[in-house]
C-alpha atoms as a PDB file:
ATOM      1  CA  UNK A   1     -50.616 -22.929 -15.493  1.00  0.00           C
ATOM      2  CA  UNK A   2     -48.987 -22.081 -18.817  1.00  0.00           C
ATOM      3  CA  UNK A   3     -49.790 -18.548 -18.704  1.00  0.00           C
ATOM      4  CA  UNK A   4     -47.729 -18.473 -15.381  1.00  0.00           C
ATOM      5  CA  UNK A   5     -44.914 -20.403 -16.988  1.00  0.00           C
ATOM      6  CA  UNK A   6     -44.907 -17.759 -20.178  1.00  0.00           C
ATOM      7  CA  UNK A   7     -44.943 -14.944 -17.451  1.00  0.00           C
ATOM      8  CA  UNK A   8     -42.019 -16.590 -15.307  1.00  0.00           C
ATOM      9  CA  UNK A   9     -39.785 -17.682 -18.476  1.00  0.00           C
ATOM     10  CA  UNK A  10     -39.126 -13.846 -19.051  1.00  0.00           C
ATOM     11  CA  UNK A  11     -38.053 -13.253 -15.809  1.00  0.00           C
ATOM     12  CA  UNK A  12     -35.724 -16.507 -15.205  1.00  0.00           C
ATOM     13  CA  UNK A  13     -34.115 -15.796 -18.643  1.00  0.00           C
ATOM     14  CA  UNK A  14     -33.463 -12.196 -17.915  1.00  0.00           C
ATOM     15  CA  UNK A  15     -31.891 -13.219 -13.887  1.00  0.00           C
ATOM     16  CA  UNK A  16     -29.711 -15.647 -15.513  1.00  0.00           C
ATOM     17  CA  UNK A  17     -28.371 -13.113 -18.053  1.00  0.00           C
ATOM     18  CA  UNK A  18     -28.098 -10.798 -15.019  1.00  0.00           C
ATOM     19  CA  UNK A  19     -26.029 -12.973 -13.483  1.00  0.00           C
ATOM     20  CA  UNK A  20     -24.028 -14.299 -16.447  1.00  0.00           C
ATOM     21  CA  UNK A  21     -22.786 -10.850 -16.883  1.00  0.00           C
ATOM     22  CA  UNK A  22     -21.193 -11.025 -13.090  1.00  0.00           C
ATOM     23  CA  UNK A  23     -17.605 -11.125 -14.088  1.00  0.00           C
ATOM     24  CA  UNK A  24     -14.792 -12.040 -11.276  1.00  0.00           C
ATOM     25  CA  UNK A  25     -11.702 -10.584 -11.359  1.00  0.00           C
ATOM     26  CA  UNK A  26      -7.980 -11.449  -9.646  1.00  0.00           C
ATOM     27  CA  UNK A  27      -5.805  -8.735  -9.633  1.00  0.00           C
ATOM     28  CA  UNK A  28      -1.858  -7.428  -8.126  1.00  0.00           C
ATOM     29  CA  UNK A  29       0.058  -4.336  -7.674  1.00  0.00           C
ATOM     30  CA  UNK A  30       2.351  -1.824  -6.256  1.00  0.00           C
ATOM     31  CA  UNK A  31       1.362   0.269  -3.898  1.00  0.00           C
ATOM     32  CA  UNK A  32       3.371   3.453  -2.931  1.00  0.00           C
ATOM     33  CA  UNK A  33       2.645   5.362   0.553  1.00  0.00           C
ATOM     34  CA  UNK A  34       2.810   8.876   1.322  1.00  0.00           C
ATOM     35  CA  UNK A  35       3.078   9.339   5.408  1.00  0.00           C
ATOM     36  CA  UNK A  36       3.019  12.496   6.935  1.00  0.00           C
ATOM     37  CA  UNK A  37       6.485  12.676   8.849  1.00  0.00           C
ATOM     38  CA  UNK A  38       6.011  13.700  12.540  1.00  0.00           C
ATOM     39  CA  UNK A  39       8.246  13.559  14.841  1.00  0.00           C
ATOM     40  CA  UNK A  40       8.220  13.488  18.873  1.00  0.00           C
ATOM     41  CA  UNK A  41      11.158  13.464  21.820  1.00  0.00           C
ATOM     42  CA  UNK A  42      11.424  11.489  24.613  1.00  0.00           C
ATOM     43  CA  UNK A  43      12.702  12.697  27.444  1.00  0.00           C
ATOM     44  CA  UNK A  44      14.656  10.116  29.642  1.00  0.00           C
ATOM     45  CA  UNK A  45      15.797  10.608  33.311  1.00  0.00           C
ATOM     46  CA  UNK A  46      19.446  11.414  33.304  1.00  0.00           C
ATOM     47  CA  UNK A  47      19.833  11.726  29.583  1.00  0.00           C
ATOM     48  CA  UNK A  48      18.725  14.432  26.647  1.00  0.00           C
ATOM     49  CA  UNK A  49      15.752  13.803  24.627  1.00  0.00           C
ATOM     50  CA  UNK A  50      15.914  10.737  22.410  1.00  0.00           C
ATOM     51  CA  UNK A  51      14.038  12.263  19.085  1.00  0.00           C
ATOM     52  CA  UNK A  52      11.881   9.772  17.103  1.00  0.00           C
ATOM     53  CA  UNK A  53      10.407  10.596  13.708  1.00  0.00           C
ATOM     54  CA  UNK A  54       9.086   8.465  10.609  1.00  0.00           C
ATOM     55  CA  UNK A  55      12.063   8.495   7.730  1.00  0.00           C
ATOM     56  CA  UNK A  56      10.388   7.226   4.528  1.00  0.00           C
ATOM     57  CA  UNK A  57       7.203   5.205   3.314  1.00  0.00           C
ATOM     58  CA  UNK A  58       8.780   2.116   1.078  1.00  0.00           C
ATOM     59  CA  UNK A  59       6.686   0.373  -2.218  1.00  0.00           C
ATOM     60  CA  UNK A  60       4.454  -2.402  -1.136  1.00  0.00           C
ATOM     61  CA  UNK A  61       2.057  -5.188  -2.974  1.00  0.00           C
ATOM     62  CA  UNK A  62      -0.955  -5.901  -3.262  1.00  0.00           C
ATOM     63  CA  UNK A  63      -3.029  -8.807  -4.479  1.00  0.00           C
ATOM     64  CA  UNK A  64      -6.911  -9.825  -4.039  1.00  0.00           C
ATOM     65  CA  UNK A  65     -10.312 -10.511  -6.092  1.00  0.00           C
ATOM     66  CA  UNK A  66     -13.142  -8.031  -7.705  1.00  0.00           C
ATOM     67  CA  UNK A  67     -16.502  -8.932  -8.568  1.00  0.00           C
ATOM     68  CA  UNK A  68     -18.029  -6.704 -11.089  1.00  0.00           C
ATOM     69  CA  UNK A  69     -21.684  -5.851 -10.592  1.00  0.00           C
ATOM     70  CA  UNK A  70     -23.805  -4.339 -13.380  1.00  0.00           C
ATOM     71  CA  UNK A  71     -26.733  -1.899 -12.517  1.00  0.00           C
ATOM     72  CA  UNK A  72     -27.051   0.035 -15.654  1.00  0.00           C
ATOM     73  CA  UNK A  73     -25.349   0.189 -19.297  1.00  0.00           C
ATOM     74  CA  UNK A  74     -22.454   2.850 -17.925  1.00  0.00           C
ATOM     75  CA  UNK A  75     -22.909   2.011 -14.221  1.00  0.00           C
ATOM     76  CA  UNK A  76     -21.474  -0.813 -12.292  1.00  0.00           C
ATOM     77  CA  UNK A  77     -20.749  -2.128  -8.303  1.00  0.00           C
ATOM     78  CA  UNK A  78     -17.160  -3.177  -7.901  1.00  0.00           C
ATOM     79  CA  UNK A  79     -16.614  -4.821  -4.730  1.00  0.00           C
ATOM     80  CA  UNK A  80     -12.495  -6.002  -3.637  1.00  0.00           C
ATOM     81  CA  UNK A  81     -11.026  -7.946  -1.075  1.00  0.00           C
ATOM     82  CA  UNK A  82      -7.228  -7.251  -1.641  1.00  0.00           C
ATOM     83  CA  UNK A  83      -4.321  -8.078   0.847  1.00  0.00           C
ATOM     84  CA  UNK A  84      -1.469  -5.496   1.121  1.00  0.00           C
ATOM     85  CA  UNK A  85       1.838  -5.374   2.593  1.00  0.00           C
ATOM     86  CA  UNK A  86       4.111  -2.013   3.072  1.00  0.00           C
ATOM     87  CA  UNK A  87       6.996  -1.186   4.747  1.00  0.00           C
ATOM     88  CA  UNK A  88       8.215   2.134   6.602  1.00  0.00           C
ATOM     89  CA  UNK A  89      11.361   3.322   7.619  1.00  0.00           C
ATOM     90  CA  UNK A  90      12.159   5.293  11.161  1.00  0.00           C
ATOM     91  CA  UNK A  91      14.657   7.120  12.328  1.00  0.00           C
ATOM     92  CA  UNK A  92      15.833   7.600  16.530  1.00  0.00           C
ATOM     93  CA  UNK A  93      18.839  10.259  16.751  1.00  0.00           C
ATOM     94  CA  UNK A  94      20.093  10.098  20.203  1.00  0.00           C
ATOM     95  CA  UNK A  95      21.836  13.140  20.830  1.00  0.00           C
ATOM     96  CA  UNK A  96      23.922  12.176  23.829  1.00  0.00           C
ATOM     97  CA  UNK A  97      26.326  10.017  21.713  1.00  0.00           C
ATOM     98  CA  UNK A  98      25.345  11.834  18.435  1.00  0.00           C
ATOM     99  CA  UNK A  99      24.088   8.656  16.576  1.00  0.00           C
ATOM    100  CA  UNK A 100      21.402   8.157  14.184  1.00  0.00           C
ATOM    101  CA  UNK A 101      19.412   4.824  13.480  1.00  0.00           C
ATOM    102  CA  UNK A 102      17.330   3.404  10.868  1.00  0.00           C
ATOM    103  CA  UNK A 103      14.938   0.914  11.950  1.00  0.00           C
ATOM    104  CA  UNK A 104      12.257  -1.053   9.651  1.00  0.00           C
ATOM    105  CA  UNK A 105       8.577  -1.973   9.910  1.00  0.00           C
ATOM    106  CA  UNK A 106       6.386  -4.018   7.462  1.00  0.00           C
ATOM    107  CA  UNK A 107       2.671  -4.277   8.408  1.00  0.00           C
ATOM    108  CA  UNK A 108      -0.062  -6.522   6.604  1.00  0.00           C
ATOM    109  CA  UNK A 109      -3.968  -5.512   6.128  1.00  0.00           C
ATOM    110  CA  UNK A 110      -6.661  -6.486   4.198  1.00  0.00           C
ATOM    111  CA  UNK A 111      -8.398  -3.706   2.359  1.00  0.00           C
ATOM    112  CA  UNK A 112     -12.423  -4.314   1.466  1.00  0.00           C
ATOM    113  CA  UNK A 113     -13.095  -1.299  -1.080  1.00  0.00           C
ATOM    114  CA  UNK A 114     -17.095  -0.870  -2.304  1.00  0.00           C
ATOM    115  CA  UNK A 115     -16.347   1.036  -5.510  1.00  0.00           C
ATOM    116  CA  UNK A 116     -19.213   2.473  -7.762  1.00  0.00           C
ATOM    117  CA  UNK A 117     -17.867   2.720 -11.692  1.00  0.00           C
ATOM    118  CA  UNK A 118     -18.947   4.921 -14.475  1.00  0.00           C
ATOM    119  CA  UNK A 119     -17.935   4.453 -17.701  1.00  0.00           C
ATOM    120  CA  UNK A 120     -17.169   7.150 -19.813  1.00  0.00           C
ATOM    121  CA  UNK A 121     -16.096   6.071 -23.138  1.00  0.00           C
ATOM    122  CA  UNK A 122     -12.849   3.878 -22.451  1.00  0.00           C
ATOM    123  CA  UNK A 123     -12.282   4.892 -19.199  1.00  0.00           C
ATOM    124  CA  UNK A 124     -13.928   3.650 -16.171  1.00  0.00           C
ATOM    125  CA  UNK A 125     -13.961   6.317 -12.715  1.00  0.00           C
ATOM    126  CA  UNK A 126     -14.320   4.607  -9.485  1.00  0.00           C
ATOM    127  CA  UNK A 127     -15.052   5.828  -6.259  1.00  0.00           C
ATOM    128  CA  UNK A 128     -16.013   4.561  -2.873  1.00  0.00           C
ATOM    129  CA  UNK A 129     -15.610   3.679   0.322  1.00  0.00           C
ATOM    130  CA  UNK A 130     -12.849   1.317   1.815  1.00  0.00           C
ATOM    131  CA  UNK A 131     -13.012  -0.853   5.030  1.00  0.00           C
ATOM    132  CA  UNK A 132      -9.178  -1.031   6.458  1.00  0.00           C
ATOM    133  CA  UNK A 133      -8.330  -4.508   8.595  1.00  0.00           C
ATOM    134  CA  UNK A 134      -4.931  -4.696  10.403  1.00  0.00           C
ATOM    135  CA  UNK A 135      -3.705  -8.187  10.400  1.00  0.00           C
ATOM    136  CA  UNK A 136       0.077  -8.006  11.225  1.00  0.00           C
ATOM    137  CA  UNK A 137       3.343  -6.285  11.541  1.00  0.00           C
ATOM    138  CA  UNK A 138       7.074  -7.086  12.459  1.00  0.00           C
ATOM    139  CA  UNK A 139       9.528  -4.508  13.379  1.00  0.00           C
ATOM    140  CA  UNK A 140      13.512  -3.902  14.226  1.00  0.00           C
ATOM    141  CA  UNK A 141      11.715  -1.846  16.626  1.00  0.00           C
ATOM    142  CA  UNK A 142      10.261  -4.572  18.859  1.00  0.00           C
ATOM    143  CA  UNK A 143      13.996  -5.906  19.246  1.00  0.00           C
ATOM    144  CA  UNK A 144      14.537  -2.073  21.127  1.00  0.00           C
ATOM    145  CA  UNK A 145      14.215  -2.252  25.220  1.00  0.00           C
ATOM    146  CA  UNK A 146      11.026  -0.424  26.383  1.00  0.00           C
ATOM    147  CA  UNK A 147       9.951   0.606  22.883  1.00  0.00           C
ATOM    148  CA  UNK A 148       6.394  -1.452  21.690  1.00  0.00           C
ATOM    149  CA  UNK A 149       3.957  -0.482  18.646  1.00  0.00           C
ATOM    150  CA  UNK A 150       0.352  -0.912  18.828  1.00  0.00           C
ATOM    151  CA  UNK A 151      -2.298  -0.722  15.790  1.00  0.00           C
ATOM    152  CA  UNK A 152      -6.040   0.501  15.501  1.00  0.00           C
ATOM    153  CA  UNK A 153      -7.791  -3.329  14.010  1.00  0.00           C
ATOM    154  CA  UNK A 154      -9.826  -1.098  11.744  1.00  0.00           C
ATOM    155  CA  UNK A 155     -10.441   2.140  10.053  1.00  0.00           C
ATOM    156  CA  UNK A 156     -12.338   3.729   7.146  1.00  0.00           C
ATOM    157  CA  UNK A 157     -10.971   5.398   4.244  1.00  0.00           C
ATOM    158  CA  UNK A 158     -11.488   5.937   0.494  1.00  0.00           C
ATOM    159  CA  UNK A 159     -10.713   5.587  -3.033  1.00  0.00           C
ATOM    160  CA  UNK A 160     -11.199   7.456  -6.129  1.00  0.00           C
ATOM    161  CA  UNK A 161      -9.355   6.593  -9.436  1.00  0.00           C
ATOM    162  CA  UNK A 162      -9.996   5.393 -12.705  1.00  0.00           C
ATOM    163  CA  UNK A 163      -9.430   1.892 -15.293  1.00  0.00           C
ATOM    164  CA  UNK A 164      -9.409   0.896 -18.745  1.00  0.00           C
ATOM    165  CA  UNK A 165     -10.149  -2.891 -19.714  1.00  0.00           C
ATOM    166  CA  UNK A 166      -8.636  -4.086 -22.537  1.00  0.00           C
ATOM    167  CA  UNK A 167      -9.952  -7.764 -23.157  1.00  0.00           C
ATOM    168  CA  UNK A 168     -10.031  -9.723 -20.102  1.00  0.00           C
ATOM    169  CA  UNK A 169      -7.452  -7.440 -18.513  1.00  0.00           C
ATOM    170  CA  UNK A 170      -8.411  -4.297 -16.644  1.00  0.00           C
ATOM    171  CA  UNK A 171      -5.738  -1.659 -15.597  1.00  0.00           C
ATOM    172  CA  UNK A 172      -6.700   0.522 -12.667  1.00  0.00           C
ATOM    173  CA  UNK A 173      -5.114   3.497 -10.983  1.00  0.00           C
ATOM    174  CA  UNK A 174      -6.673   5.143  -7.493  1.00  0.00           C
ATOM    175  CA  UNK A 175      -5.457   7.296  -4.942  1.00  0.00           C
ATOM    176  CA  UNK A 176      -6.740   5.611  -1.274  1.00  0.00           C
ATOM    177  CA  UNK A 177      -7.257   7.394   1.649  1.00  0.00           C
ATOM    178  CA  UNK A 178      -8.281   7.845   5.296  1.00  0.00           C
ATOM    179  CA  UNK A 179     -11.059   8.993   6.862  1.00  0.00           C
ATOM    180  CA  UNK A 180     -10.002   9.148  10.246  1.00  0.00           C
ATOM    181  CA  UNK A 181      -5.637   8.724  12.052  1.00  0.00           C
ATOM    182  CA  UNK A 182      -4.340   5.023  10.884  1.00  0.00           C
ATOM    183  CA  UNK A 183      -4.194   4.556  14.899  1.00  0.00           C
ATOM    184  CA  UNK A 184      -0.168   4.030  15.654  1.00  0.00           C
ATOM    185  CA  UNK A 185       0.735   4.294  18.796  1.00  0.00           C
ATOM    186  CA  UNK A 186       4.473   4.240  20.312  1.00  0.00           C
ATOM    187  CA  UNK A 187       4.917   3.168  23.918  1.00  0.00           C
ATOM    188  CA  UNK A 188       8.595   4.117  24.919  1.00  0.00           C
ATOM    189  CA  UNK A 189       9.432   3.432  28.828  1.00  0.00           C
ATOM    190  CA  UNK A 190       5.840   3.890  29.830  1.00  0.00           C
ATOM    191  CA  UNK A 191       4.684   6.644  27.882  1.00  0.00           C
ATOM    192  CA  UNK A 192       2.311   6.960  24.878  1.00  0.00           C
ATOM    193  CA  UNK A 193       2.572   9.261  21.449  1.00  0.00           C
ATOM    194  CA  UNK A 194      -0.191   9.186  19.382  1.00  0.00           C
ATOM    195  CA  UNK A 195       0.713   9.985  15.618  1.00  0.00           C
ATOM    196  CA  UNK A 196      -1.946  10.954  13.118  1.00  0.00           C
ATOM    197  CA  UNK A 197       0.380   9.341  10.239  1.00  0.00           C
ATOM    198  CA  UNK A 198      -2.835   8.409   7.789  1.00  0.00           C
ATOM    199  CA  UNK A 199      -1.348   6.668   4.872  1.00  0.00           C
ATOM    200  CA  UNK A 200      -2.156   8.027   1.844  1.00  0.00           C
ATOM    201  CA  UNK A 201      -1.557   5.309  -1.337  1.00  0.00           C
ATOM    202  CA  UNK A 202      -1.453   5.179  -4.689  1.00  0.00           C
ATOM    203  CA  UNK A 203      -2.144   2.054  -5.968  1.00  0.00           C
ATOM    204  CA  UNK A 204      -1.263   0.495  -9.400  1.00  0.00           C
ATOM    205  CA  UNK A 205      -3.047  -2.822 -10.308  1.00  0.00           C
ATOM    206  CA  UNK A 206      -3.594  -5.267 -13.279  1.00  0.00           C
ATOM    207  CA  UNK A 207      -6.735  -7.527 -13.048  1.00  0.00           C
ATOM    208  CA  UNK A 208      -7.719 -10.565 -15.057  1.00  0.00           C
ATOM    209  CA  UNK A 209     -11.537 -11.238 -15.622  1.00  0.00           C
ATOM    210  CA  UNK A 210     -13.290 -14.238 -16.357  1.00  0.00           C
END
């Protein structure tokens, strides 16, 4: 009996330092996008085409929790749940009255990155995949007769970048991407456009460990 006890004593003291070195994180950010800019016309019985096009990708936030996993002395698993918020701008020129309008779009989604860290020296590089869940948008766009939006609920992307802790605090830079088309879709008087408009962010965050 005690020579099982010596043998498990080891192994409890070394899981509990295991997990004692488990540190949780909350961080926030800017995020900037960078949206390819198509553009498509519509072509309306008794009327020229009505051209559509993406104007500009606005800043955006983003705020969530990081658990930081240790599997080595320079390697570590970095798993996030962050929620993030952006805003885009789009343009309609209708060329029949020679006008021009801006309309605006914020969408919300959560973002589950799986990051694997290396640390070399004072820096930390990250990289890993990124699970992207729609949750909502509003638009000056659904105000517009016979003009609706619709979203993909998920997509894959990635993330490579690198930190720097100093103390508690840990400042990370990444560039996050797509893997596959971030699924928008424009429905204008029955008919469907499919734009590959991938967002591609760079993201700017503080965290606070404990």
């Amino acid at each position: 009996m005690r020579n099982r006890i010596a043998l498990l004593l080891p192994l409890l003291l070394l899981s509990g330092l295991s997990f004692a070195q488990i540190e949780l994180g909350l961080k926030a950010g800017l995020t900037t996008q960078s949206l390819q800019g198509e553009s498509f016309s519509v072509d309306r019985e008794g009327r020229q085409d009505l051209m559509f096009a993406l104007e500009d990708a606005d800043y955006g936030f983003q705020f969530g929790a990081l658990l930081r996993i240790p599997l080595g002395e320079k390697l570590s698993l970095q798993p996030e749940v962050t929620f993030n918020s952006a805003k885009n701008n789009y343009r309609i020129d209708d060329p029949e009255d020679n006008s021009s309008v801006i309309f605006d779009e914020r969408y919300n989604d959560v973002n589950v990155p799986v990051l694997l860290s290396y640390k070399l020296a004072f820096l930390r590089l990250n990289a890993g995949p990124v699970g992207h869940f729609f949750l909502s948008s509003t638009s000056d766009l659904s105000d517009q007769e016979g003009i609706d939006r619709t979203f993909e609920t998920f997509n894959m992307g990635y993330a490579l970048g690198g930190s720097i802790d100093i103390g508690p605090l840990t400042f990370d830079v990444r560039y996050d991407g797509n893997l596959g088309k971030y699924g928008e879709t424009f429905t204008v008087d029955g008919s469907s456009f499919r734009i590959d408009q991938a967002p591609k962010r760079w993201i700017g965050t503080v965290a606070y460990r404990f």
